[in-house]
Protein backbone atom coordinates (compact mmCIF):
# COMPACT_ATOMS: atom_id res chain seq x y z
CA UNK A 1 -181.08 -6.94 133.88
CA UNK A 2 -177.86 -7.67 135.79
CA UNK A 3 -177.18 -10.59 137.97
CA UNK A 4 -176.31 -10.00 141.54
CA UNK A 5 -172.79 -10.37 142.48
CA UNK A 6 -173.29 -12.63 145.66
CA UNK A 7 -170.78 -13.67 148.62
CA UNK A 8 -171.32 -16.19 150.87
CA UNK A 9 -168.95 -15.72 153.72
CA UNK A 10 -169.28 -18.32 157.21
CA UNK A 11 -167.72 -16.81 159.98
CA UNK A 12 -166.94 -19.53 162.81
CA UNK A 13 -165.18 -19.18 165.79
CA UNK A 14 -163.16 -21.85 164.79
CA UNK A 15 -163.24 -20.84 161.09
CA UNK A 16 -163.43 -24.27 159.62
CA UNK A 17 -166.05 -25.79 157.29
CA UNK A 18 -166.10 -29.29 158.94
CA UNK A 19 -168.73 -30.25 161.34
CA UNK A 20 -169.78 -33.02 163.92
CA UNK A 21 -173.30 -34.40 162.88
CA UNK A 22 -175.84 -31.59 164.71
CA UNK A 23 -173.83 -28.77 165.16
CA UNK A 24 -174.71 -25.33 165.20
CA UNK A 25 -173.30 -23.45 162.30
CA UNK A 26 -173.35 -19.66 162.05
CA UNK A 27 -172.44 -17.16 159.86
CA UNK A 28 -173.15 -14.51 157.85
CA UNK A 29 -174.47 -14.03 153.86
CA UNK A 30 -173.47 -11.33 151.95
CA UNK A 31 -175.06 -9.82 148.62
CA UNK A 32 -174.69 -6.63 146.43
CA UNK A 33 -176.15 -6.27 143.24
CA UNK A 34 -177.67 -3.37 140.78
CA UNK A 35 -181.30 -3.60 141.80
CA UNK A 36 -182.80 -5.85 144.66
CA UNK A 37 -183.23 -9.71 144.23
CA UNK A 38 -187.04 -10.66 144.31
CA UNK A 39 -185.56 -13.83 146.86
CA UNK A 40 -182.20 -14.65 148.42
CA UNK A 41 -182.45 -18.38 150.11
CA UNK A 42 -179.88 -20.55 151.89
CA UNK A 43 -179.79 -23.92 150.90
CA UNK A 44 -178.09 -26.72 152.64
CA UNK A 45 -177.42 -29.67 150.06
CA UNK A 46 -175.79 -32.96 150.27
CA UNK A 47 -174.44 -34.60 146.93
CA UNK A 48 -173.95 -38.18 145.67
CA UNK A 49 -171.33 -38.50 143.21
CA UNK A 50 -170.91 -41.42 141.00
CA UNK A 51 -169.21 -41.90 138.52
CA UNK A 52 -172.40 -42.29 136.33
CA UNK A 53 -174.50 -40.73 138.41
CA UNK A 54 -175.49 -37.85 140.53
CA UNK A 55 -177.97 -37.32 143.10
CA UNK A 56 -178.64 -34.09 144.91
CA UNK A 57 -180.93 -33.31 147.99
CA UNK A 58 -181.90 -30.06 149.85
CA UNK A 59 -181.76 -30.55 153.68
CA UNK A 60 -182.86 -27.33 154.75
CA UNK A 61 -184.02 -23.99 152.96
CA UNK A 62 -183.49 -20.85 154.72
CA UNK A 63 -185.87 -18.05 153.22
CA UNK A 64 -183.79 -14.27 154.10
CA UNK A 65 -187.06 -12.37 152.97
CA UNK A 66 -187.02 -8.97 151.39
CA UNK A 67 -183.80 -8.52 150.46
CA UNK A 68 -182.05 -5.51 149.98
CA UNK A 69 -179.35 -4.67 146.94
CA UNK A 70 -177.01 -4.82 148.62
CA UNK A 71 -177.07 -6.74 152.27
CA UNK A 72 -175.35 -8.79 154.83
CA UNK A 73 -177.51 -11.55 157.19
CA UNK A 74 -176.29 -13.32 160.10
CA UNK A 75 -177.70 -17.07 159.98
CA UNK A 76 -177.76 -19.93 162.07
CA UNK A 77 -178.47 -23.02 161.50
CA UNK A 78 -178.62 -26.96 163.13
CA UNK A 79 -177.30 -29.41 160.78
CA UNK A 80 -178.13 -32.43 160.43
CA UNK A 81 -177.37 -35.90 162.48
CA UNK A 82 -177.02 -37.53 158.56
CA UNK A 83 -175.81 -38.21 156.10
CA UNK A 84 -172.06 -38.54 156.82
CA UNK A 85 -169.62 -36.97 154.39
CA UNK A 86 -167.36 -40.31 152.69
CA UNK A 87 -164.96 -40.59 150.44
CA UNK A 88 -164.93 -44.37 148.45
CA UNK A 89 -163.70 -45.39 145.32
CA UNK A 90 -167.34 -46.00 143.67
CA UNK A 91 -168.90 -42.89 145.57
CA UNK A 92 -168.29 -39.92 147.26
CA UNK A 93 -170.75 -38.18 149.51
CA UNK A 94 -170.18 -34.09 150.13
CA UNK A 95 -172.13 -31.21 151.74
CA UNK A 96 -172.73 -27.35 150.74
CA UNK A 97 -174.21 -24.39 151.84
CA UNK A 98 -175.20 -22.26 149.39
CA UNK A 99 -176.86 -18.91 149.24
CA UNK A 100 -178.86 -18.78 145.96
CA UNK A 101 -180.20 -15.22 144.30
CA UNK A 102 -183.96 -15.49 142.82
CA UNK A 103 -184.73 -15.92 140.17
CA UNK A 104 -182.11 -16.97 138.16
CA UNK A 105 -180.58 -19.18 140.57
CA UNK A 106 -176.87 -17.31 140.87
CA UNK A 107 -175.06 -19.11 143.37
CA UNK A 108 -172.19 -18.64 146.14
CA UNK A 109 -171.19 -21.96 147.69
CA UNK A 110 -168.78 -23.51 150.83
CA UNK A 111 -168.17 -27.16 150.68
CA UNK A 112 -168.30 -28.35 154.43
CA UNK A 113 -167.75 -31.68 156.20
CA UNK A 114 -170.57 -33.41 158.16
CA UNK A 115 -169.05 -36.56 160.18
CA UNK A 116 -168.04 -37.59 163.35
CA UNK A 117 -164.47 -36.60 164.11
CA UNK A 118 -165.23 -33.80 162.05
CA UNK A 119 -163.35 -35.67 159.07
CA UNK A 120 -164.91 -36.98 156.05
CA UNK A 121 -165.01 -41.10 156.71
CA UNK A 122 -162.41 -42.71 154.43
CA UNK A 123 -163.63 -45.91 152.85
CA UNK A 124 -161.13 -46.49 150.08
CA UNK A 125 -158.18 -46.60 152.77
CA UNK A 126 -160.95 -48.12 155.34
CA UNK A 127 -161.57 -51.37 152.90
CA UNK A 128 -157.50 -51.02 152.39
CA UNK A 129 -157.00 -51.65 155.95
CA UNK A 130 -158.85 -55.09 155.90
């Protein structure tokens, strides 16, 4: 069996991927593969990067039930007032959106921003500052 060929696009009226903490973001997931997916899901993730560790969470799962072969879905979603995306010399906290093909889990990603100012907060030049 074949794996779907998956697209994730976002479309924004300001076309960027970085966000103040509770926006709205919208756009649209796109699929095509040789038979139907059983499940197509949008997941919103935040990671924590270490540099021994890594911790991911899911934020919100978006179900797009009964998916077609080949498809395209408008989404919307609220995003969360936390965790900020930062940058720091022991850690570094990013967000993704993914749209994820079940089963087998074949992904499409966007890495987005979440922080006020719509910039990533910068704690190595932050702590340089001092």
């Amino acid at each position: 069996m074949s794996a779907p060929v998956i697209s994730l696009a976002l479309q924004l009226e300001d076309a960027g991927t970085a966000f103040e903490p509770g926006a709205r973001l919208g756009g649209v997931a796109r699929w095509t593969s040789p038979i139907a997916p059983r499940g197509m899901e949008l997941r919103l993730i935040w990671v924590l990067q270490g540099k021994w560790e890594r911790d991911i969470r899911i934020a919100q799962t978006i179900a797009l039930p009964d998916p077609q072969a080949s498809e395209r879905r408008p989404f919307f979603l609220t995003l969360p007032r936390a965790p900020y995306s930062f940058r720091g010399t022991l850690l570094v906290l990013e967000w993704t959106l993914e749209l994820v093909a079940l089963p087998g889990e074949e992904k499409a990603s966007v890495g987005l921003v979440l922080a006020p100012g719509r910039r990533a907060i910068d704690l190595v030049h932050r702590d340089a500052r001092k």
